[in-house]
Protein backbone atom coordinates (compact mmCIF):
# COMPACT_ATOMS: atom_id res chain seq x y z
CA UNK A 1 110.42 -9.56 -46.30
CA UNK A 2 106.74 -10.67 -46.76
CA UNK A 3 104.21 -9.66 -44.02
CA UNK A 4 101.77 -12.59 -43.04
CA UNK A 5 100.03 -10.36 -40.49
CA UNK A 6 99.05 -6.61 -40.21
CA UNK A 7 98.13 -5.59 -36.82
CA UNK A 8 96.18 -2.26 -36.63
CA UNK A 9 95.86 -0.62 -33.14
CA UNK A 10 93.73 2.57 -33.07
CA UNK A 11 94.27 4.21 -30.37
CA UNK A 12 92.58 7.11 -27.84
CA UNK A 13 93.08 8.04 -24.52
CA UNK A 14 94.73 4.50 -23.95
CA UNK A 15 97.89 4.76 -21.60
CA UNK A 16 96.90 3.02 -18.91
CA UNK A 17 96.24 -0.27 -21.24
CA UNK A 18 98.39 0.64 -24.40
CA UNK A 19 101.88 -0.75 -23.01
CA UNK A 20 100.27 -4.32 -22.35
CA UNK A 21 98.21 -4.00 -25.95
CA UNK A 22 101.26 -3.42 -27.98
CA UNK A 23 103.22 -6.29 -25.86
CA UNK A 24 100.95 -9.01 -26.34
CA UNK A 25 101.65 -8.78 -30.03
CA UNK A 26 104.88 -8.23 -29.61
CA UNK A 27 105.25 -11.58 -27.38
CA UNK A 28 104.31 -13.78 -30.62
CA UNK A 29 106.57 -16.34 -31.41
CA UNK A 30 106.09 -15.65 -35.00
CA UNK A 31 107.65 -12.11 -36.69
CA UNK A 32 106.22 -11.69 -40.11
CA UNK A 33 103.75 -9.47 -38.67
CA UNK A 34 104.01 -5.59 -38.80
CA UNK A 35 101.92 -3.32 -35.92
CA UNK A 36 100.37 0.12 -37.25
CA UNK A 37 99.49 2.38 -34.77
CA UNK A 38 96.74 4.94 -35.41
CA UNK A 39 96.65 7.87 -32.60
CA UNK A 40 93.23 9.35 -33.08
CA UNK A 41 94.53 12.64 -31.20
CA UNK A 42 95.37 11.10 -27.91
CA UNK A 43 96.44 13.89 -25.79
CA UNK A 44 96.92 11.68 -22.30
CA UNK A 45 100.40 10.14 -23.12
CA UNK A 46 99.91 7.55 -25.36
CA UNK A 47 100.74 9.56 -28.44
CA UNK A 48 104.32 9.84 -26.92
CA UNK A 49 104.14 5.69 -26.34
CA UNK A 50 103.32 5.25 -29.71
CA UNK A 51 106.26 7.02 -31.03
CA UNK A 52 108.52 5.23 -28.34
CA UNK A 53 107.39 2.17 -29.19
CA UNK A 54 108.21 3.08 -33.01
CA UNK A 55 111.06 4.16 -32.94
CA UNK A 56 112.47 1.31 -31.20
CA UNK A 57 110.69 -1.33 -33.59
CA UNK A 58 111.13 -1.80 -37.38
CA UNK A 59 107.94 -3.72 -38.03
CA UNK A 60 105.89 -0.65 -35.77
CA UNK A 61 104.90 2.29 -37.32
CA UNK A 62 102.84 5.44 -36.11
CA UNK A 63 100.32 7.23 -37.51
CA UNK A 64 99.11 10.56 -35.66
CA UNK A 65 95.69 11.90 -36.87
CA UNK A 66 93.28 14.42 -35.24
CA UNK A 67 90.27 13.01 -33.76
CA UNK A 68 88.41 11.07 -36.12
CA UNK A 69 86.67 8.20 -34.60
CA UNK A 70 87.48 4.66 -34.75
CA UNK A 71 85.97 3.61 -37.98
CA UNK A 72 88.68 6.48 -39.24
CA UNK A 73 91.03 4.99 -37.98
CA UNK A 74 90.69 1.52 -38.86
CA UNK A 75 89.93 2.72 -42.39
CA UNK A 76 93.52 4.39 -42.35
CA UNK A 77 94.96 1.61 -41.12
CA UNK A 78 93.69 -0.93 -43.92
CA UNK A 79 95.29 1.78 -46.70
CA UNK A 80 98.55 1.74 -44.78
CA UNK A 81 98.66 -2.19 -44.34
CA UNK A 82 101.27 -4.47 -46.08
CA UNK A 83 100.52 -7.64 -44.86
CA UNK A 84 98.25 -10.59 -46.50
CA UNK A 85 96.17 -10.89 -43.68
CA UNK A 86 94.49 -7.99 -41.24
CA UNK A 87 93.94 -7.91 -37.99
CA UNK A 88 92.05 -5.34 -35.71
CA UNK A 89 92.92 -4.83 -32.01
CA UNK A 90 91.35 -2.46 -29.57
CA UNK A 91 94.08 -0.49 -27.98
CA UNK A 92 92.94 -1.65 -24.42
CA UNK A 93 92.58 -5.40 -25.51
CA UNK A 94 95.25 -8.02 -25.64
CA UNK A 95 95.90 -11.08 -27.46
CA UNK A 96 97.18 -14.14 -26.77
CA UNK A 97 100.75 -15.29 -26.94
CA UNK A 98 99.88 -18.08 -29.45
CA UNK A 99 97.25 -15.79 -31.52
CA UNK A 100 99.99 -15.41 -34.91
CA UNK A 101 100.98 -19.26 -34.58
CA UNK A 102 97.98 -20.72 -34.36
CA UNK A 103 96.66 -18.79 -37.26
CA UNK A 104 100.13 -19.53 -39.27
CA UNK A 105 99.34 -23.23 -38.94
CA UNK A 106 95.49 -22.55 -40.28
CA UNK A 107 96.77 -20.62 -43.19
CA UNK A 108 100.09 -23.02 -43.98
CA UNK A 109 97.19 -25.84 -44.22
CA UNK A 110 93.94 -24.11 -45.56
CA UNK A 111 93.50 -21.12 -48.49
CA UNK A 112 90.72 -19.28 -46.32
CA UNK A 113 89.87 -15.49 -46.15
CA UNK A 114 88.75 -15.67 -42.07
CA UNK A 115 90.09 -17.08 -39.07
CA UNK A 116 87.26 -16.47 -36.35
CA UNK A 117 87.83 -17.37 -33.01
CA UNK A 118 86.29 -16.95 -29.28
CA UNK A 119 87.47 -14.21 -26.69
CA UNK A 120 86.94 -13.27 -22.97
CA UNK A 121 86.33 -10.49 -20.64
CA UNK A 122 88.98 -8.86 -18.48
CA UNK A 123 87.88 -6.53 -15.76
CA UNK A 124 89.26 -3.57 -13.92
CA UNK A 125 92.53 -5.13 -12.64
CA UNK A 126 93.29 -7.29 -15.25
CA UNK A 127 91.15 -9.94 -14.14
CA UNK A 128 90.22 -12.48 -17.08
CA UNK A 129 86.24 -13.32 -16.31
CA UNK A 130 85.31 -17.20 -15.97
CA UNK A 131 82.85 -16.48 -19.01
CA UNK A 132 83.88 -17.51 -22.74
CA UNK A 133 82.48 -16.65 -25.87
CA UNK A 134 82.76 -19.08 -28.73
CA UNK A 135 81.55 -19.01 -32.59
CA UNK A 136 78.75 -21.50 -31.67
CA UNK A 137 79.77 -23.39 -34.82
CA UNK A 138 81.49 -26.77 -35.43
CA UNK A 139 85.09 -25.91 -35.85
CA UNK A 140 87.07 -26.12 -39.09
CA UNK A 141 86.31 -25.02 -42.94
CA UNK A 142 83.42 -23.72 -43.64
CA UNK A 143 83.19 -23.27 -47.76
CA UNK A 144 81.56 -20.56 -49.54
CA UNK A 145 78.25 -21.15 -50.44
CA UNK A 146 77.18 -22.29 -46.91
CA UNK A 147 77.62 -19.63 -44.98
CA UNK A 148 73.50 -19.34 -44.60
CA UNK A 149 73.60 -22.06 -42.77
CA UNK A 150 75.73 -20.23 -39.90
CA UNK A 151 75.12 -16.35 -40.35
CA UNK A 152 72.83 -16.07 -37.42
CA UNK A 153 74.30 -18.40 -35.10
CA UNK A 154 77.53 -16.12 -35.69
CA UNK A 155 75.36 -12.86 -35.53
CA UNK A 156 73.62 -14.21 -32.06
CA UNK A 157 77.15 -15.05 -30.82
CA UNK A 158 79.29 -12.39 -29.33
CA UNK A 159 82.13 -13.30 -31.15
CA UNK A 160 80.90 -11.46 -34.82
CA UNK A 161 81.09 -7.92 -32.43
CA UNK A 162 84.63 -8.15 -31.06
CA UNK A 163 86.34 -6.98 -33.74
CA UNK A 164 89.70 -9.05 -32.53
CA UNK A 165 88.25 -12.04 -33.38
CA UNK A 166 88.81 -12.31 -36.46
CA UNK A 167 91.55 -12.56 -39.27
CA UNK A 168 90.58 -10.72 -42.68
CA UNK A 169 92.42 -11.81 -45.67
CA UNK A 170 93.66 -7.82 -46.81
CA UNK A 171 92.98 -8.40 -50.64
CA UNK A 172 89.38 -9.26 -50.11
CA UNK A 173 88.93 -5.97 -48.55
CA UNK A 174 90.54 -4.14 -51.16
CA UNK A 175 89.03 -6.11 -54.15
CA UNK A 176 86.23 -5.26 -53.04
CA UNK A 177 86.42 -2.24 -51.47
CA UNK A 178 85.23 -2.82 -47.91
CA UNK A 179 85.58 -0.46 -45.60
CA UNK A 180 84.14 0.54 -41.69
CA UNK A 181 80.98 2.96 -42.01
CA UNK A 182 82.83 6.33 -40.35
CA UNK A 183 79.55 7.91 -39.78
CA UNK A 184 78.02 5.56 -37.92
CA UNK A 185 79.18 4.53 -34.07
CA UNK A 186 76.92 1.69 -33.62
CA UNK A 187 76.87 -2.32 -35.60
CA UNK A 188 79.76 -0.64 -37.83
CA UNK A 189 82.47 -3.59 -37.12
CA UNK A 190 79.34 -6.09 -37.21
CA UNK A 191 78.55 -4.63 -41.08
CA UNK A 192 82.00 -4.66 -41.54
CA UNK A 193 82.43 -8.12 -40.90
CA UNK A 194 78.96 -9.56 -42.53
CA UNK A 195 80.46 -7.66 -45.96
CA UNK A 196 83.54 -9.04 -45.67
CA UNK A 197 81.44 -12.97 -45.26
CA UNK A 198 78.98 -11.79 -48.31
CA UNK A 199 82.10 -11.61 -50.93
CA UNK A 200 84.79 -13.99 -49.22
CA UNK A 201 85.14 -17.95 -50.40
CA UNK A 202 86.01 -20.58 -47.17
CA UNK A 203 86.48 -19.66 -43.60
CA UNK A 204 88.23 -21.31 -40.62
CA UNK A 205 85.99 -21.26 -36.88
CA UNK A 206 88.66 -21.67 -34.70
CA UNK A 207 86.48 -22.70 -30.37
CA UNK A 208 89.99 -21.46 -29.05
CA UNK A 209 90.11 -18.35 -26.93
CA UNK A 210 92.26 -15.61 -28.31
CA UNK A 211 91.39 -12.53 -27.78
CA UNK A 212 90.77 -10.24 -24.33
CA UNK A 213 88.16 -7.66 -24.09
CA UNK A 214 88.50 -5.21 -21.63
CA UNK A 215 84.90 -4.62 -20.75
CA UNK A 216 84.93 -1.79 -18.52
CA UNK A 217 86.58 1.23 -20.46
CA UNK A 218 84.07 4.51 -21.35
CA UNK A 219 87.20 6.67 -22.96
CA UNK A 220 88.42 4.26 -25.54
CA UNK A 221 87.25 4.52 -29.19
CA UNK A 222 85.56 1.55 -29.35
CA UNK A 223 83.94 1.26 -26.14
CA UNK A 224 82.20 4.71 -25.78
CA UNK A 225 78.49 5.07 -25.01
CA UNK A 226 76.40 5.08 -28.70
CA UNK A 227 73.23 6.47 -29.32
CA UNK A 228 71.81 3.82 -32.02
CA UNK A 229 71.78 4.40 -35.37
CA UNK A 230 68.68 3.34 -37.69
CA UNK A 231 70.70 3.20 -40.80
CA UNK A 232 72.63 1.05 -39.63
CA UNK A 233 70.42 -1.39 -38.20
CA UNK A 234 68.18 -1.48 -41.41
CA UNK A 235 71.75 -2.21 -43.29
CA UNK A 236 72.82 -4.91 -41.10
CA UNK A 237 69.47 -6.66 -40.97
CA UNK A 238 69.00 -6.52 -44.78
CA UNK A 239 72.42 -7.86 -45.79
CA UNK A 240 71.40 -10.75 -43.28
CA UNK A 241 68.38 -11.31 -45.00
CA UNK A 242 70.52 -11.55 -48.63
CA UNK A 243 72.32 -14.32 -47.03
CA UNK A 244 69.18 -16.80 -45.96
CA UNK A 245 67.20 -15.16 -49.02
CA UNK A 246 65.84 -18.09 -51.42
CA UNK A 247 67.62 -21.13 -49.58
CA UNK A 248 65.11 -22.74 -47.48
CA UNK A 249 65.86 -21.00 -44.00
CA UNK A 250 63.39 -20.24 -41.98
CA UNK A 251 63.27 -16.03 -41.43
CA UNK A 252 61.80 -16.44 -38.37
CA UNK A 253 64.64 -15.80 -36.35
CA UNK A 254 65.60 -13.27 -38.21
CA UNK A 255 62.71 -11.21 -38.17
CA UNK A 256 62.34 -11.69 -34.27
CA UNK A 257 66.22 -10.41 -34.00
CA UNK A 258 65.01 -7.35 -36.15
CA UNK A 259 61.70 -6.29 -34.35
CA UNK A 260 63.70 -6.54 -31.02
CA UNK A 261 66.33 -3.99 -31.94
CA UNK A 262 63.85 -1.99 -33.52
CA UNK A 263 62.40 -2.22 -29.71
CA UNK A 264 65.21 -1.26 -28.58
CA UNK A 265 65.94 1.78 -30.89
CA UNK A 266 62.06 3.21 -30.19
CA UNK A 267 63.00 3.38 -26.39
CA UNK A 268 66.49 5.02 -27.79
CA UNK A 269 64.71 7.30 -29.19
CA UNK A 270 61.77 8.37 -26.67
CA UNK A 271 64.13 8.73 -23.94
CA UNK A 272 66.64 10.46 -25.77
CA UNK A 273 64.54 13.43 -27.54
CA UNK A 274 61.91 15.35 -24.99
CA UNK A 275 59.97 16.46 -27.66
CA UNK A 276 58.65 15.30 -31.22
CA UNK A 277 60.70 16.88 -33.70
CA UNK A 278 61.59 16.03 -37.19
CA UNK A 279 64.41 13.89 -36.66
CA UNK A 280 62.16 11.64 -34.69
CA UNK A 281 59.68 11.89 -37.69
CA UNK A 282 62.78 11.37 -40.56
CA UNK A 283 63.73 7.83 -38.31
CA UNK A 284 59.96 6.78 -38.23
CA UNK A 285 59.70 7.08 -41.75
CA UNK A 286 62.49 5.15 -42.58
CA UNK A 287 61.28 2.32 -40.44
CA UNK A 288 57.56 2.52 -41.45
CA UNK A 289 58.92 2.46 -45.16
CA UNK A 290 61.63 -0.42 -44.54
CA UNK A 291 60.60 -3.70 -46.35
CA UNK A 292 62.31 -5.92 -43.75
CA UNK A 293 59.86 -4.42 -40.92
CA UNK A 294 56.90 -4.77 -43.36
CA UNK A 295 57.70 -8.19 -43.59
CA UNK A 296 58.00 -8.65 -40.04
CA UNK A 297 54.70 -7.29 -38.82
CA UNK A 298 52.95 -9.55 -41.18
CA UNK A 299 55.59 -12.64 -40.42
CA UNK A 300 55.43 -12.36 -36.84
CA UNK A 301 51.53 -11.82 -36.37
CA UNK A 302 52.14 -8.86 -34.67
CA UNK A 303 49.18 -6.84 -36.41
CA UNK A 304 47.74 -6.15 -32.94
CA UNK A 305 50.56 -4.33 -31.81
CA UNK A 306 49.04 -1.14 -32.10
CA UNK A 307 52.38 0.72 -32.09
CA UNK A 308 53.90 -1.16 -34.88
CA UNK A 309 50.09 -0.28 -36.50
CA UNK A 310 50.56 3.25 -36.04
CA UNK A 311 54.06 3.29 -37.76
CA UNK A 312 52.34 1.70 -40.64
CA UNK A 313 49.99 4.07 -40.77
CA UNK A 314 52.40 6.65 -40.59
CA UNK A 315 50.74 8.12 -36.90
CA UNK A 316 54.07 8.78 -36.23
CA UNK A 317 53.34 11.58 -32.96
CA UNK A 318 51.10 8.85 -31.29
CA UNK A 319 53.90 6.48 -31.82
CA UNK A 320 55.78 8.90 -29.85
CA UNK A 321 53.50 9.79 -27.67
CA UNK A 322 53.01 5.87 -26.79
CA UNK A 323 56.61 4.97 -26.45
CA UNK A 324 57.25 7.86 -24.04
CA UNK A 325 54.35 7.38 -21.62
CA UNK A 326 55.62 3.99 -21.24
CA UNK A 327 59.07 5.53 -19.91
């Protein structure tokens, strides 16, 4: 039988939620789909509900790994996947009961390597918040070529960082061998999904809601606190900058996204290390060597920041020194 849909589930820690994740998929009115299960060496239960919940079901199968991470385990889960189409759900999320339909009645009437879509919070006690979040995009194909003219209104949204939200055709992924960043616990699923748009044709932005994001777990894979990760900021922002490169976008925006998470990351990183020690030094390096903040200084007219000046001219302790008195 072919398989429209892979569902991959990895899962830590997760029994509270993990019954009502694994239901929600399996209250589709469509069945080519198959679920894969990834336990990331759950020791609170939900192993044994994964293997419950595969024995019963043909199309669900179980994968039990030591603790990995959840880039890991997604990454397993794309080698184990059958179906034409991928899709990635947090084990203490939910979809909605029309999520497979909808998206068979995209694909039976476009060729496109993306569905994206909109999602909403749910709260301790299953309460769905009043807030959505949409694409911010007009709905319907979007053809390759154009995507420049939507990257950052996708990267602004909140949609491009739930990872539910969107549909990845599987041999797209493969072709080109696209896979999660396992080192990294911060922007991986956003890089993830900004390769994915770099080498894929046309797209479908669906305004429906159809995903639910439980906001308020701190045990789950996905949803654990991150210390942020320079690498893969300066990643992120420079594949964003390849797609506006050289067609008439302004990089304003851009550059004023980039200088406030590199904000955020020199706070990160004065509250987070007492002293001034080399790793401090390695991640001012990279930054004061990074094109894309080069650029930005000079873009933004921020010359008189005499922070930013200091990282220029590699005065990287009173850069420090600076950020932390201002703690």
């Amino acid at each position: 039988m072919n398989i429209l849909f892979s569902i991959i589930i990895p899962i830590y820690q997760s029994k509270k939620y993990l019954h009502r994740c694994i239901e929600s998929v399996l209250a589709q009115e469509t069945r080519d789909y198959e679920i894969i299960l990834i336990d990331d060496g759950s020791t609170d239960g939900s192993e044994i509900i994964c293997d419950e919940y595969s024995t019963k079901y043909d199309n669900i199968s179980c994968i039990h790994q030591k603790n990995q991470g959840v880039s890991c385990a997604r990454n397993v889960g794309i080698k184990n996947a059958k179906g034409d189409y991928l899709i990635f759900l947090d084990s203490d999320d939910f979809i909605s009961t029309n999520y497979l339909t909808e998206a068979t009645n995209i694909l039976g009437s476009y060729s496109v390597d993306m569905i994206l879509s909109g999602y909403q919070n749910v709260i301790k006690g299953g309460k769905i918040t009043r807030e959505k979040y949409f694409p911010l995009v007009s709905e319907g194909i979007w053809k390759a070529g154009y995507y420049y003219k939507i990257v950052l209104t996708l990267f602004e949204s909140s949609v491009l960082h739930a990872i539910g939200t969107k549909i990845y055709r599987r041999s797209v992924l493969i072709d080109n061998q696209i896979m999660f960043m396992e080192q990294w616990d911060y922007y991986e699923d956003i890089y993830f999904c900004l390769q994915f748009l770099y080498k894929s044709k046309d797209i479908y932005v669906s305004n429906k809601i159809n995903y639910f994001y439980q906001r308020d777990i701190k045990d789950s894979l996905s949803k654990r606190a991150v210390k942020i990760n320079y690498q893969s900021i300066q990643y992120t922002y420079h594949l964003l900058a390849k797609f506006i490169r050289g067609k008439g976008i302004k990089t304003d925006r851009l550059f004023e996204l980039y200088m406030g998470r590199i904000n955020i990351l020199l706070d990160d990183i004065a509250a987070s290390e007492c002293r001034y020690n080399s790793k401090v030094r390695n991640i001012y390096i990279q930054i004061s060597h990074d094109k894309l903040f080069q650029q930005a200084i000079i873009k933004l007219k921020m010359k008189n920041n005499i922070e930013y000046v200091l990282l220029m001219k590699r005065c990287y302790f009173l850069v420090y020194l600076i950020r932390r008195l201002q703690l």
